[in-house]
Protein backbone atom coordinates (compact mmCIF):
# COMPACT_ATOMS: atom_id res chain seq x y z
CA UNK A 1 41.04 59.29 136.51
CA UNK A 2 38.90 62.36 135.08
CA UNK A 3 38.91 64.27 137.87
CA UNK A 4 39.27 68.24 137.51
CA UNK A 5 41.85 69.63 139.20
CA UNK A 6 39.14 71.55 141.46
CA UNK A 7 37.39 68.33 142.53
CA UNK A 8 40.88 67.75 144.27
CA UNK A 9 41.02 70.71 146.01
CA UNK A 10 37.53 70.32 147.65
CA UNK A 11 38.69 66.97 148.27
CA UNK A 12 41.79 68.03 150.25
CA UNK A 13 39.67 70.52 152.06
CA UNK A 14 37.27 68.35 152.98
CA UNK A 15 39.65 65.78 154.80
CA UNK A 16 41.38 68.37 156.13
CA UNK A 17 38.28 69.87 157.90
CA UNK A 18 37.53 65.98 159.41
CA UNK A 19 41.37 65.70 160.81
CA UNK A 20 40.59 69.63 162.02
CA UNK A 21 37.55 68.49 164.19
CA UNK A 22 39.19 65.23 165.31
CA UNK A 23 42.77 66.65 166.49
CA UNK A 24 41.77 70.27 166.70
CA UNK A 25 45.14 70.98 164.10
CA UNK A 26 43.92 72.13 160.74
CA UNK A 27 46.72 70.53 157.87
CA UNK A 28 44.53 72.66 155.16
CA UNK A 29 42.56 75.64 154.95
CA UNK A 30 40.52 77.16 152.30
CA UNK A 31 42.78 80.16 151.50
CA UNK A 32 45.85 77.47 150.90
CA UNK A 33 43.75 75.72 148.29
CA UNK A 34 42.63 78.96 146.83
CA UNK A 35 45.99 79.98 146.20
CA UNK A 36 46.78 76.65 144.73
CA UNK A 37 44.13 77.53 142.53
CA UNK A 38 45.03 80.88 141.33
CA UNK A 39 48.85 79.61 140.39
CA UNK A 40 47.05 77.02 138.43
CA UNK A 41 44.91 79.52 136.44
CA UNK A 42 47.91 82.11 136.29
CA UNK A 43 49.47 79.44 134.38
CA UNK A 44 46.80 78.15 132.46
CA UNK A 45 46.13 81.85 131.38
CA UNK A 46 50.10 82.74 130.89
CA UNK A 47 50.69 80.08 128.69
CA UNK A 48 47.74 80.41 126.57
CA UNK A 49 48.36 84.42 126.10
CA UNK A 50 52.34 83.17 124.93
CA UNK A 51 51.12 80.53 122.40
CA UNK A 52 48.39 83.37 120.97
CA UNK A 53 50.82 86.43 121.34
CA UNK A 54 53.26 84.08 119.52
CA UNK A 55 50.99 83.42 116.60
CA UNK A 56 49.45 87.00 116.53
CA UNK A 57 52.82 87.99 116.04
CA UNK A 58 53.81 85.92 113.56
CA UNK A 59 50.98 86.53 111.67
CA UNK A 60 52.02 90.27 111.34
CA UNK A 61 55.55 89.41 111.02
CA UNK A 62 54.32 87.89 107.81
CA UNK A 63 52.39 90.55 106.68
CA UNK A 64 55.31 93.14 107.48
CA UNK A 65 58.05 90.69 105.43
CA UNK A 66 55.79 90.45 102.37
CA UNK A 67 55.38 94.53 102.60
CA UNK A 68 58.76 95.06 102.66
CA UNK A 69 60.38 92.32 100.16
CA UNK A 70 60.81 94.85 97.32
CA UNK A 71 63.91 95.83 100.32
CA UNK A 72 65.59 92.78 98.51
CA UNK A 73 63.96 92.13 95.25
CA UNK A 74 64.51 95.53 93.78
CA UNK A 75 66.51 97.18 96.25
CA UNK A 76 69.39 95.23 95.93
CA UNK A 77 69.82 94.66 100.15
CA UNK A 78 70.35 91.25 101.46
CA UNK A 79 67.98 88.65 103.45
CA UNK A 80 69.53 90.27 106.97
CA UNK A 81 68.39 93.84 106.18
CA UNK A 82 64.76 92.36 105.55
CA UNK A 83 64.53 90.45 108.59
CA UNK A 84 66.23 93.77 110.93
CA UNK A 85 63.16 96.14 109.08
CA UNK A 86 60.35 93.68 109.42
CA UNK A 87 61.35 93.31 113.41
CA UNK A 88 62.12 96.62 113.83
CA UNK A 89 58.65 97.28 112.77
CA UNK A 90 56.41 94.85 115.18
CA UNK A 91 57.06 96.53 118.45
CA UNK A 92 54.62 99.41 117.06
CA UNK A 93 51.44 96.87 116.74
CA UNK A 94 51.93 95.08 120.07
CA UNK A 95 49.96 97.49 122.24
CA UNK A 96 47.02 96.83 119.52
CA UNK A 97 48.06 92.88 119.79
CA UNK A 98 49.01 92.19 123.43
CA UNK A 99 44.98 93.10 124.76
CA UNK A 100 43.73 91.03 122.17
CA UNK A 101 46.24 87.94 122.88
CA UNK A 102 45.20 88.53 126.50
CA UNK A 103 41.28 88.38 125.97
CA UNK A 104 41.18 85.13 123.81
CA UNK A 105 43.55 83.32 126.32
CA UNK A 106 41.39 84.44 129.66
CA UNK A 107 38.37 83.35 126.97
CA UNK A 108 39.79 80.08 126.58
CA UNK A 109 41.28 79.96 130.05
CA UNK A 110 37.70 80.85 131.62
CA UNK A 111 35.77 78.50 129.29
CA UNK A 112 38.06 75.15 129.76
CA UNK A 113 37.87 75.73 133.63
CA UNK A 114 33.44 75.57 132.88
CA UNK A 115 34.15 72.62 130.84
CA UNK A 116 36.09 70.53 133.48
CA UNK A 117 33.39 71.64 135.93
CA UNK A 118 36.43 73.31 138.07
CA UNK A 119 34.17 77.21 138.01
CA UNK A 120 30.99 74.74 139.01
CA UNK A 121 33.09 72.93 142.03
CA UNK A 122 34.45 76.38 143.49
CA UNK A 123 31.01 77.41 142.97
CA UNK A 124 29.70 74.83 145.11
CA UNK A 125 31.94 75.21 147.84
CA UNK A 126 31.48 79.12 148.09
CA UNK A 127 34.28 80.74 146.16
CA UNK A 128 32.90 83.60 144.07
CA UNK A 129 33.88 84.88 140.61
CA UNK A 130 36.80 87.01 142.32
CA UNK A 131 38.74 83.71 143.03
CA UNK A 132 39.66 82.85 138.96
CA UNK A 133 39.65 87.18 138.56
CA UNK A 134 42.84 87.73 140.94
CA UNK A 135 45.08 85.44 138.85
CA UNK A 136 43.78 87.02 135.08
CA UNK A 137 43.89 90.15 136.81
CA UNK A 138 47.21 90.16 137.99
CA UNK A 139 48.11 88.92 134.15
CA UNK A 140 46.40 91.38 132.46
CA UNK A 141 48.57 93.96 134.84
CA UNK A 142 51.57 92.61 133.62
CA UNK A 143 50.31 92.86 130.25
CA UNK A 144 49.29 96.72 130.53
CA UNK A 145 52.75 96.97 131.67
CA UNK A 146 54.58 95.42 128.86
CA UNK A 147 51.94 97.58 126.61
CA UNK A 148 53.14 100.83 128.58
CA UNK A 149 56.95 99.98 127.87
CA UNK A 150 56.56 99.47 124.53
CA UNK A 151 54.62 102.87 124.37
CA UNK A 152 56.83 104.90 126.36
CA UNK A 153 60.72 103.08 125.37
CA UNK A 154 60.64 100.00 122.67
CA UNK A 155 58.29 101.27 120.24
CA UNK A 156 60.45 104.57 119.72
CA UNK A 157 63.47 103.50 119.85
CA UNK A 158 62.63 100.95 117.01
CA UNK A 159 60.69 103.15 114.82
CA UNK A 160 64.27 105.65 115.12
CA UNK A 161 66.50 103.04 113.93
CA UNK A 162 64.24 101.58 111.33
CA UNK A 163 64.05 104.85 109.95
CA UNK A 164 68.24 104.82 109.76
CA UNK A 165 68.04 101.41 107.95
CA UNK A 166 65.30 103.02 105.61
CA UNK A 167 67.71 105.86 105.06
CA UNK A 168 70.42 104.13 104.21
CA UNK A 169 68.66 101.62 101.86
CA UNK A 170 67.64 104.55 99.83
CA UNK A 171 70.66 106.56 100.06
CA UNK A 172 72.88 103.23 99.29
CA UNK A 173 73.14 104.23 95.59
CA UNK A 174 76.07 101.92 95.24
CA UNK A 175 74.04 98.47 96.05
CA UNK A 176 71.16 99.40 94.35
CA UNK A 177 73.22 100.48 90.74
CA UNK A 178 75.57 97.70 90.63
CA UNK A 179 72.54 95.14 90.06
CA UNK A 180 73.10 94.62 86.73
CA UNK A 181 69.94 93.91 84.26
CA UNK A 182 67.67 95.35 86.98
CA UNK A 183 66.08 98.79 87.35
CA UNK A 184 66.13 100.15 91.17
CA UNK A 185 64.41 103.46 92.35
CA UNK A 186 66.11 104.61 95.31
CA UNK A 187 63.98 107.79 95.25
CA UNK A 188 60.97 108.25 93.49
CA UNK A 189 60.75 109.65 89.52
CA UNK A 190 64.54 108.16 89.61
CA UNK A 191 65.03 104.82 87.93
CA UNK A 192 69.02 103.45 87.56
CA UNK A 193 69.57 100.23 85.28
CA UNK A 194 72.60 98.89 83.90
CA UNK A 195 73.81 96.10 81.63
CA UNK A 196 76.91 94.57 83.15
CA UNK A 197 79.65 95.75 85.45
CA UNK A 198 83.30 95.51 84.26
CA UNK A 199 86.01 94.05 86.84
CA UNK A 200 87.54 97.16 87.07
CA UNK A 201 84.17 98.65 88.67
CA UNK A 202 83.19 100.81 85.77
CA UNK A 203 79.48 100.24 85.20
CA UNK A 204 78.29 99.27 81.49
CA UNK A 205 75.55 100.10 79.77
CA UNK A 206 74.23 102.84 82.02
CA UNK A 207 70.53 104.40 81.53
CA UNK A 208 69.59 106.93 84.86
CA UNK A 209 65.95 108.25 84.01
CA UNK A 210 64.97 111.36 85.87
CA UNK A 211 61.33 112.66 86.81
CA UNK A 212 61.55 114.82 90.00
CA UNK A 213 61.70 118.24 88.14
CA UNK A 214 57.58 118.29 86.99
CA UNK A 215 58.97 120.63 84.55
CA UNK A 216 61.56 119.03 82.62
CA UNK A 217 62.13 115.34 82.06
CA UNK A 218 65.93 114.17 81.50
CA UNK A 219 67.31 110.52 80.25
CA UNK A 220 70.62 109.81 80.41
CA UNK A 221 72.44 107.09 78.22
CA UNK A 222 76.47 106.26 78.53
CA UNK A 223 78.88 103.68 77.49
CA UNK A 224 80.15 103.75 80.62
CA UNK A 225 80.01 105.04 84.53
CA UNK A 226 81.61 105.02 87.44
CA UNK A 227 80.81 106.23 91.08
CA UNK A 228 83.62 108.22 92.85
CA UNK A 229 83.14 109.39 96.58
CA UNK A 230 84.46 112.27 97.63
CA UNK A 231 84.16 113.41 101.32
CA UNK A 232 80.52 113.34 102.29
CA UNK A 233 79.81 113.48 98.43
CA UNK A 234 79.32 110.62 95.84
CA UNK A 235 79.63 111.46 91.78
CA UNK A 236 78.23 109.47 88.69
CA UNK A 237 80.67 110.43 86.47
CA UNK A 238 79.25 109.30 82.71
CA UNK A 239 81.55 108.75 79.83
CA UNK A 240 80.62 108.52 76.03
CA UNK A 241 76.85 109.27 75.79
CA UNK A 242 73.83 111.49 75.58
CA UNK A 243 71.13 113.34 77.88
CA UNK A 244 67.58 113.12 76.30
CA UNK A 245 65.47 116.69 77.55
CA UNK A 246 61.40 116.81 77.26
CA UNK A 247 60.29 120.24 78.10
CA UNK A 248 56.80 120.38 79.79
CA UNK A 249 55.39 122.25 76.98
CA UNK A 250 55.28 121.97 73.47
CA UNK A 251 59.08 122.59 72.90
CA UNK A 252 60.85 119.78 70.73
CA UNK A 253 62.83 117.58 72.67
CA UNK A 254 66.91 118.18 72.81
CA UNK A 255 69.85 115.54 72.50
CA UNK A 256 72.94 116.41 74.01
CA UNK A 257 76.03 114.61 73.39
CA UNK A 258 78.86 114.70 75.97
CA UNK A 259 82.16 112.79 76.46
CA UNK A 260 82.07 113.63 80.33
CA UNK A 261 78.91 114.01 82.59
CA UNK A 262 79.05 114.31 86.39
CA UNK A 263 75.88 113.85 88.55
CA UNK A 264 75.89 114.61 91.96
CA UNK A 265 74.39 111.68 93.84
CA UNK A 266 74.68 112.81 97.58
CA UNK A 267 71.72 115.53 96.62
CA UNK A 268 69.54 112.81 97.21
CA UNK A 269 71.58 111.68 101.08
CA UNK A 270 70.90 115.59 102.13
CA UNK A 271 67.35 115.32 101.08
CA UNK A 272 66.56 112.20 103.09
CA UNK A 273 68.76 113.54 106.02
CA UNK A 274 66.60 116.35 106.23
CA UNK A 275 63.87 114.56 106.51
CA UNK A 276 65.47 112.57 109.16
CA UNK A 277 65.43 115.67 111.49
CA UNK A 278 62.04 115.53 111.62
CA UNK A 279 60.57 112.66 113.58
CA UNK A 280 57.24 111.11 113.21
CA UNK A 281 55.03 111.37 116.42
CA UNK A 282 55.78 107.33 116.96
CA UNK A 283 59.71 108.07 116.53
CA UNK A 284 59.40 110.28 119.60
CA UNK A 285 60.23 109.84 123.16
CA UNK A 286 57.30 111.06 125.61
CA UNK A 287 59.55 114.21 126.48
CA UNK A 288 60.07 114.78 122.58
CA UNK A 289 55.94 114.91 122.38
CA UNK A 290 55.76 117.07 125.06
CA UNK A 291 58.17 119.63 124.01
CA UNK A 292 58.54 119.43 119.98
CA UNK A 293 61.33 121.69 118.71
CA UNK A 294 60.11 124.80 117.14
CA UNK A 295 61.53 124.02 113.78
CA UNK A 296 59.40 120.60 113.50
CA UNK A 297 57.02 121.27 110.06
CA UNK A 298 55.66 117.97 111.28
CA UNK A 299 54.26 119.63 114.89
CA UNK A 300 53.52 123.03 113.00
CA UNK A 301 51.35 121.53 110.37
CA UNK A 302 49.53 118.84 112.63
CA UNK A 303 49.88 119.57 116.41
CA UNK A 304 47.04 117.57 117.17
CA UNK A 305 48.88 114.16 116.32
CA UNK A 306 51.59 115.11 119.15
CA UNK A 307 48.76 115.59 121.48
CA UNK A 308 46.53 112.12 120.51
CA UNK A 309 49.90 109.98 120.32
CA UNK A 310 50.71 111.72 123.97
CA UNK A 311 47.04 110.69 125.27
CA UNK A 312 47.08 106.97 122.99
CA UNK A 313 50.05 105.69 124.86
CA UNK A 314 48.60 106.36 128.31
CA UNK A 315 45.34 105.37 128.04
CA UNK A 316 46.01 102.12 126.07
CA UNK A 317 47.56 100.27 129.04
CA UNK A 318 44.54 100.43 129.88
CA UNK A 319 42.34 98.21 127.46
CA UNK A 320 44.34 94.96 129.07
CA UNK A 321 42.56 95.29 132.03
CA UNK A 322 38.99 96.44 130.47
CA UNK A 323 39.32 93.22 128.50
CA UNK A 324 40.48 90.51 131.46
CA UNK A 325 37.51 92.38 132.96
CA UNK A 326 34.92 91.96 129.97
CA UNK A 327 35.90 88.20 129.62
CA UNK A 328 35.34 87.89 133.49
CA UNK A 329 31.84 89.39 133.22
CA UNK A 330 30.54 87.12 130.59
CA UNK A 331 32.69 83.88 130.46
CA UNK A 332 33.71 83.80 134.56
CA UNK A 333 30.12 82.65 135.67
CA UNK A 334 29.92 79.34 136.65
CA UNK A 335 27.15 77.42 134.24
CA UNK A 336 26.19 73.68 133.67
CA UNK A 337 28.37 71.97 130.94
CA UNK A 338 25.24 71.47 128.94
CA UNK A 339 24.18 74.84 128.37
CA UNK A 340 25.90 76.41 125.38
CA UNK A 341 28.28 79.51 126.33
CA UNK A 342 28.91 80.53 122.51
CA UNK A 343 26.61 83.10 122.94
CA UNK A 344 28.99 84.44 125.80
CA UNK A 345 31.94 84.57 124.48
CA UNK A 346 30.65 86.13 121.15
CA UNK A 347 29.14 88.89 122.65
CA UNK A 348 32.22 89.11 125.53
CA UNK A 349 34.66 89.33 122.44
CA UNK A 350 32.56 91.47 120.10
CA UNK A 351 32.32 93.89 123.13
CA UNK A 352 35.72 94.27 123.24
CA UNK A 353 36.85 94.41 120.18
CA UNK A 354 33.85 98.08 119.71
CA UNK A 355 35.82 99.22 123.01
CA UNK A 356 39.10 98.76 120.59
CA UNK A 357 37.92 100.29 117.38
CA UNK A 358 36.04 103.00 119.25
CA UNK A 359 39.42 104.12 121.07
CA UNK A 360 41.44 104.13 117.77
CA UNK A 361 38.29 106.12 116.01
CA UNK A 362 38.54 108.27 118.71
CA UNK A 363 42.35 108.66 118.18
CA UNK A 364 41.77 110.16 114.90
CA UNK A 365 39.29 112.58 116.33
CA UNK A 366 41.31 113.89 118.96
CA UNK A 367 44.36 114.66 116.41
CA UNK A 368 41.31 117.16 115.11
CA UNK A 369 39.88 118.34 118.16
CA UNK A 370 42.34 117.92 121.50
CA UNK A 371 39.27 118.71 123.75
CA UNK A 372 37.76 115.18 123.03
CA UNK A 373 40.83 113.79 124.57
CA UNK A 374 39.41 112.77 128.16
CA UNK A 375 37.42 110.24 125.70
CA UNK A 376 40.37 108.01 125.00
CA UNK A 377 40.16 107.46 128.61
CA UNK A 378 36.83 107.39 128.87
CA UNK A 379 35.89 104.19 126.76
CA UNK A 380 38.58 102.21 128.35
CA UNK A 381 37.59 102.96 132.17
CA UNK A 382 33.92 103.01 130.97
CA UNK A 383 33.82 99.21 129.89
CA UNK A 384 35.44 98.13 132.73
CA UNK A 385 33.04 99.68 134.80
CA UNK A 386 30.57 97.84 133.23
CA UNK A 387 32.52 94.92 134.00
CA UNK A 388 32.90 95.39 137.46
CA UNK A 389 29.00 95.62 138.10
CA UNK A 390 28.11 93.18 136.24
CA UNK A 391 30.96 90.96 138.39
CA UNK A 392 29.01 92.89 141.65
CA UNK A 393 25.90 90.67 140.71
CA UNK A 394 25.24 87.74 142.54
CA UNK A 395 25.32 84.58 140.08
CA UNK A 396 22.65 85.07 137.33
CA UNK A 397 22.12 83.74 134.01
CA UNK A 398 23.54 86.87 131.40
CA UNK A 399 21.40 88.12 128.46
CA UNK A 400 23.76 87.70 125.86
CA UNK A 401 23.05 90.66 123.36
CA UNK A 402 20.15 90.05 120.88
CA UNK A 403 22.14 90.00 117.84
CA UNK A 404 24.10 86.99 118.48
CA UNK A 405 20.79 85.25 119.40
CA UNK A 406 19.50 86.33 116.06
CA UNK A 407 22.44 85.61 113.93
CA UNK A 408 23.09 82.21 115.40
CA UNK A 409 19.20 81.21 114.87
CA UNK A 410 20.20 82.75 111.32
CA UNK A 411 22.42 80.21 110.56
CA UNK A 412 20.09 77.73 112.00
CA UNK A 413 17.51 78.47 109.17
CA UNK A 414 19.74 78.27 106.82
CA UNK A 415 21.07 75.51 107.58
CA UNK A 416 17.50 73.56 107.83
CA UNK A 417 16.77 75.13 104.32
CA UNK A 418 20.37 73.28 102.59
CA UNK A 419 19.40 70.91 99.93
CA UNK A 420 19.12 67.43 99.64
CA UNK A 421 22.18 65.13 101.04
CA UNK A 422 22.84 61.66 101.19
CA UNK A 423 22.95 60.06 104.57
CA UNK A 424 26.33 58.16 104.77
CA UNK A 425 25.83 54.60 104.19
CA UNK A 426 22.30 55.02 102.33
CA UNK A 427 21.34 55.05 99.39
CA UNK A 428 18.31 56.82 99.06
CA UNK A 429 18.63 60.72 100.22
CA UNK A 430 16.99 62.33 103.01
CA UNK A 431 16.75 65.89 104.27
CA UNK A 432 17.88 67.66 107.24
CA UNK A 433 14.28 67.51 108.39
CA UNK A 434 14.17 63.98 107.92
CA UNK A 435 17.10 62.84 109.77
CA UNK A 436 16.02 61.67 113.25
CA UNK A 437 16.37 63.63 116.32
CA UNK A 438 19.40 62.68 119.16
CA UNK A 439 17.26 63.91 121.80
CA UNK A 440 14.61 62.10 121.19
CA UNK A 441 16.50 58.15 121.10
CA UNK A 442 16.60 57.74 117.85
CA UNK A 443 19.86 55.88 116.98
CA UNK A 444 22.06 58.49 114.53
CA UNK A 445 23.22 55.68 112.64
């Protein structure tokens, strides 16, 4: 009972070696246990990047549904269409999620295996830091691969049709009216509200306020309205009311009175389907980035963002492995259970995440200036570098940055400087200062 799952191994091996020099037939070798090993951290590290990826994920999904719940408080558009645009939306922040999932589960992964003294047994019989590496290694390939996908296939094709449900929630002028005693903008400087809606269809109490034209300002007011389609073209045809007019100027404000008042609702369908026409650069398909059609105002305006969207999806497969790699460096070392690895995996994780935030800053640049596009590539393949020599270095005791040294002793002070408490079961108080010392005997109670 206790024993790691390492201590086993070396165990097994060490039989095995006996029987080998008694019968001359070796039952196990070294390489068998290390590839018992490495399935055994592949899916200690696997199901640790599922459980985080899973929460990350969730956590965003959140985020996204609270964005978007004006899609069914005001838009009049059901529980269904929330949950389809919320999803639709997620694929685009998995290649910013998936490296991150992947470095706090080889984090854990690495520091649990220190912990149960499995890093300090393999240690001891001669393995090196490579042996844990292969299996987080091969992980962190499949994760730059799922990344890549996403890039390249998911995160376009579910950007395109999010774009058709936006399209139609704005252009659906018949669920967003026919919400009686609420007022919907399906576009904006257009507000609808009406008071009831008859059985017959006909829409009571109708009030359409219009904005768009900076110049003019129009209100209508009607007894009554109904919506009639015809063809590709939808009417609100008014009866029994009056159209308020506000110049921009000075000029008094006209009332018009008019039995029968058409508006022409699909003006505001051809506007968005315009619109449509012209992808964003995350709507795109890599051969769509490459060769924008001439007619794109989107590519002739900015045709830098083609360019840095081109350059972000390739080179961010590559933070997965920069980040197994990181975590390797400063968590992978084997170290005695009482020394305190904080200080690694602060400065393993704050490493990282200035690799991140300088490729995205970088991003941004290159949309500017294309030249500084080898960077992107750059600060990926650049940390893992690092990495790799610091891996290269025989077993050593890492200098974890000085700023985690200082803010930890920070806290420290602080800490010693709190004000008087009340030790639990006293009745007299006492200081930090004052409370005896662990290491020194002293009975805590």
């Amino acid at each position: 009972m206790g024993r790691t799952f390492a201590t086993l191994l070396w165990d097994f091996e060490t039989w095995d070696r006996f029987r080998a020099r008694n019968d001359g037939e070796p039952h196990f070798t070294s390489s068998d246990a290390m590839t018992i090993f490495e399935r055994y951290v592949f899916r200690q590290a696997g199901g640790a990047l599922l459980i985080i990826l899973l929460s990350l994920s969730g956590i965003v999904w959140v985020a996204l549904a609270l964005k978007q719940l004006n899609v069914v408080t005001s838009q009049g558009q059901d529980t269904w269409m929330l949950l389809k645009m919320t999803t639709l939306a997620l694929p685009g922040l998995m290649a910013i999620i998936a490296p991150f999932a992947l470095l706090i589960a080889t984090i854990h992964t690495l520091n649990r295996l220190n912990s149960d003294s499995e890093l300090i047994v393999l240690t001891a019989s001669g393995a090196t830091i490579w042996t844990p590496a292969k299996p987080i290694l091969l992980l962190a390939a499949l994760v730059a691969m799922a990344v890549a996908f996403v890039n390249h296939a998911a995160m376009p094709w579910s950007f395109r049709l999010l774009r058709e449900y936006v399209v139609q929630v704005r252009t659906d002028l018949l669920t967003q009216v026919i919400q009686p005693g609420r007022f919907s903008s399906p576009e904006r400087g257009l507000t609808f509200h009406i008071r009831e809606r008859a059985p017959t269809g006909e829409l009571l109490g109708l009030i359409m306020h219009d904005t768009r034209d900076k110049r003019q300002t129009q209100s209508y007011l009607a007894d009554r309205g109904v919506i009639v389609k015809q063809g590709a073209s939808s009417y609100l045809v008014m009866t029994d009311g009056h159209i308020l007019r506000r110049m921009a100027g000075d000029e008094p404000a006209q009332v018009i009175a008019f039995d029968k008042y058409a508006v022409d609702l699909a003006q505001f369908e051809r506007k968005l389907e315009g619109n449509n026409l012209d992808l964003k650069t995350r709507e795109r398909y890599l051969g769509e980035l490459l060769n924008p059609e001439p007619t794109s105002k989107r590519y002739r305006h900015a045709p830098g963002r083609f360019w840095s969207e081109v350059h972000e999806r390739f080179s961010s497969p590559l933070y997965p492995l920069a980040f197994a790699l990181i975590a390797l460096a400063w968590v992978g070392q084997a170290q005695s259970t009482r020394q305190n690895r904080m200080h690694y995996v602060v400065a393993a994780f704050v490493i990282a995440v200035s690799a991140r935030v300088a490729g995205l800053a970088l991003n941004n640049i290159v949309s500017v200036e294309t030249a500084m596009a080898p960077l992107l590539y750059v600060v990926p393949i650049g940390a893992a570098g690092v990495a790799l020599w610091l891996m290269s270095k025989p077993t050593r005791e890492l200098a974890a940055p000085a700023f985690v040294g200082n803010l930890f002793e920070a806290i420290a002070r602080w800490l010693r400087k709190l004000p008087t408490i009340r030790v639990w079961g006293k009745s007299s108080p006492a200081t930090l200062r004052q409370l005896p010392s662990p290491s020194r005997g002293a009975d805590p109670r």
